[in-house]
C-alpha atoms as a PDB file:
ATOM      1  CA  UNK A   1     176.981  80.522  65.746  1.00  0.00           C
ATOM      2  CA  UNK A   2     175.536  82.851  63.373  1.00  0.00           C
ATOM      3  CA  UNK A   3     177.908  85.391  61.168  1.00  0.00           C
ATOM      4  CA  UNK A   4     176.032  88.346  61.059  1.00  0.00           C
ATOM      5  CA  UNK A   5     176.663  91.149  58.430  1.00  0.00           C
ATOM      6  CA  UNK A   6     177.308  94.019  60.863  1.00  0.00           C
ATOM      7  CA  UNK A   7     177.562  94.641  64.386  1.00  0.00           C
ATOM      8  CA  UNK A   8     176.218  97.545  66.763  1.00  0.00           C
ATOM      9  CA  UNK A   9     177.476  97.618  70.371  1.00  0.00           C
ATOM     10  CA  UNK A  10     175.865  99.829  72.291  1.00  0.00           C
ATOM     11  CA  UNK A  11     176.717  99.123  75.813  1.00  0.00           C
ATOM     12  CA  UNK A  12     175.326 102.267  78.232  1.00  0.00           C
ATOM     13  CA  UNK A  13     172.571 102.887  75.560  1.00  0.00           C
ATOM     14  CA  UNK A  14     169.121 103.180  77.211  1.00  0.00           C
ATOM     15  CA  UNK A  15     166.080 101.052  75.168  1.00  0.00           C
ATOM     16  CA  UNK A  16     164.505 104.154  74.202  1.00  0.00           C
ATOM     17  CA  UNK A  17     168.110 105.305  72.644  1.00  0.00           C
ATOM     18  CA  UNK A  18     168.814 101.758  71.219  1.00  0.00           C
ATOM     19  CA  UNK A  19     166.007 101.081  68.865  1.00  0.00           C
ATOM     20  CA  UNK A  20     166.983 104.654  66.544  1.00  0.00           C
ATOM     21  CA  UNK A  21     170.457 103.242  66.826  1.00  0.00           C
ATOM     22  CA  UNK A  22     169.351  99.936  65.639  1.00  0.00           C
ATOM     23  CA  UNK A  23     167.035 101.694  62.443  1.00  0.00           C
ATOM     24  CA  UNK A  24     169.399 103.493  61.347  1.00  0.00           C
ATOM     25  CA  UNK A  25     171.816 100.509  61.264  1.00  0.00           C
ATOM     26  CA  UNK A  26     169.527  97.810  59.333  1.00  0.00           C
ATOM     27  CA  UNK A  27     169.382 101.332  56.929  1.00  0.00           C
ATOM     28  CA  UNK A  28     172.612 100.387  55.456  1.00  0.00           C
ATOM     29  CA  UNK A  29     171.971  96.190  54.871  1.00  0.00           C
ATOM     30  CA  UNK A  30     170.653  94.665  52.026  1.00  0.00           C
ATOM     31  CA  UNK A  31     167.462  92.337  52.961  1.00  0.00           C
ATOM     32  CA  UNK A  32     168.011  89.037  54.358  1.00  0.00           C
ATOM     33  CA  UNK A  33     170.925  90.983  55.955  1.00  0.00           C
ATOM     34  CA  UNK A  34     171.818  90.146  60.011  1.00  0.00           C
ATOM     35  CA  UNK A  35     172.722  92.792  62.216  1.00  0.00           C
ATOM     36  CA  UNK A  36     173.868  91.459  65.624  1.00  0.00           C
ATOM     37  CA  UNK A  37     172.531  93.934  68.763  1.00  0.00           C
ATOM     38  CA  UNK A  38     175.125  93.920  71.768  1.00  0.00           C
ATOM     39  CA  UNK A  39     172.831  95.883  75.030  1.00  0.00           C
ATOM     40  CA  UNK A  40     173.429  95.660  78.253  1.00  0.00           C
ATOM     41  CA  UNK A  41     170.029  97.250  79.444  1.00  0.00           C
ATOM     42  CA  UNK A  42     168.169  94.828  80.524  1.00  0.00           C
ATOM     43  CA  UNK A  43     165.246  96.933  79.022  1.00  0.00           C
ATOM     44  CA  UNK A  44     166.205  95.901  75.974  1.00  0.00           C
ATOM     45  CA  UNK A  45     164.895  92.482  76.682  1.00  0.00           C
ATOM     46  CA  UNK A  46     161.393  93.353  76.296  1.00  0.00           C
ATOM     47  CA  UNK A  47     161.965  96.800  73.751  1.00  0.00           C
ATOM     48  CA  UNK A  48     164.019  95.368  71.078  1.00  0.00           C
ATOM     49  CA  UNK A  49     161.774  92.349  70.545  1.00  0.00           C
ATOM     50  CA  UNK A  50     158.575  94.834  70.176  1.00  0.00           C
ATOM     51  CA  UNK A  51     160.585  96.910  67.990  1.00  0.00           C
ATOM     52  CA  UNK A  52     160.930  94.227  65.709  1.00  0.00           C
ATOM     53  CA  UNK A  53     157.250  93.336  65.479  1.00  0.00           C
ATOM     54  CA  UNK A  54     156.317  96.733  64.953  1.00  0.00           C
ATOM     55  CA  UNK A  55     159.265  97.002  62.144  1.00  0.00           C
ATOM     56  CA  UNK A  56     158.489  93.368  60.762  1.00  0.00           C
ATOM     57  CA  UNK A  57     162.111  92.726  61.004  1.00  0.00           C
ATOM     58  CA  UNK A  58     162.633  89.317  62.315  1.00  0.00           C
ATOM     59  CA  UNK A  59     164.018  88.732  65.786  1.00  0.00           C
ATOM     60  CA  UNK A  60     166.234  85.636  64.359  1.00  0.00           C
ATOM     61  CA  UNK A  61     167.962  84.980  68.168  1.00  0.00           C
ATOM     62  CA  UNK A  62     167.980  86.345  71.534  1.00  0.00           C
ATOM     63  CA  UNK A  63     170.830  85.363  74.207  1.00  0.00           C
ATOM     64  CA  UNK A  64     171.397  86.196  77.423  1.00  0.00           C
ATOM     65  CA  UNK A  65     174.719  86.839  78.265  1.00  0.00           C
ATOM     66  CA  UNK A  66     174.049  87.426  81.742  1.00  0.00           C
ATOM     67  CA  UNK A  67     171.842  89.566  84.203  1.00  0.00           C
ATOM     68  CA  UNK A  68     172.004  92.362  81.913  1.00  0.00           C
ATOM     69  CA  UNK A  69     174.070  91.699  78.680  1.00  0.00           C
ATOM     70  CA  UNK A  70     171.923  90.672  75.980  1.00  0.00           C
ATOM     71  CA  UNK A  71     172.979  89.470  72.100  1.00  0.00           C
ATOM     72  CA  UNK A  72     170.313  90.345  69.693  1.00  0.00           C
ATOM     73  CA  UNK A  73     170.212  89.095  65.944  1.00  0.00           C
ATOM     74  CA  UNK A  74     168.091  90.548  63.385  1.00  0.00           C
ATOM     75  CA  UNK A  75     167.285  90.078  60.276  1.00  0.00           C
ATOM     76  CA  UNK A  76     166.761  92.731  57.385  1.00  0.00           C
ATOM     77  CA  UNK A  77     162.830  92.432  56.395  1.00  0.00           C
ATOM     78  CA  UNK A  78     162.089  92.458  52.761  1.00  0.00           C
ATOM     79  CA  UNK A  79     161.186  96.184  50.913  1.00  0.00           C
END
């Protein structure tokens, strides 16, 4: 299990409303930092992965929690 340096649950939060959330919370980590994602928009799936690309923050794990719920762990990109 990995110990990540902050959280952001954002149950209810649409993919196009999650990845500004999710900036704006690897603002405040140092790099090599994890932030752990909590969605459950299943959107998410397929937008928070691509958002990471894009960012070049890495996409260290993805789990499914079920149908909808979805764990995300990322990890702070160097400056």
């Amino acid at each position: 299990m990995m110990n990540p340096d902050k959280i952001l649950d954002a149950p209810g939060q649409a993919c196009i409303n999650l990845t500004p959330l999710i900036k704006q919370a690897m603002a405040s980590l140092s790099e090599g930092d994890i932030l752990k994602v909590f969605s459950d928009d299943a959107a998410s799936r397929l937008g928070v992965p691509a958002w990471c690309r894009l960012t070049k923050n890495i996409l260290v794990e993805m789990k499914e929690v079920d149908a909808t719920q979805t764990e995300f762990y990322i990890k702070k990109k160097k400056s």
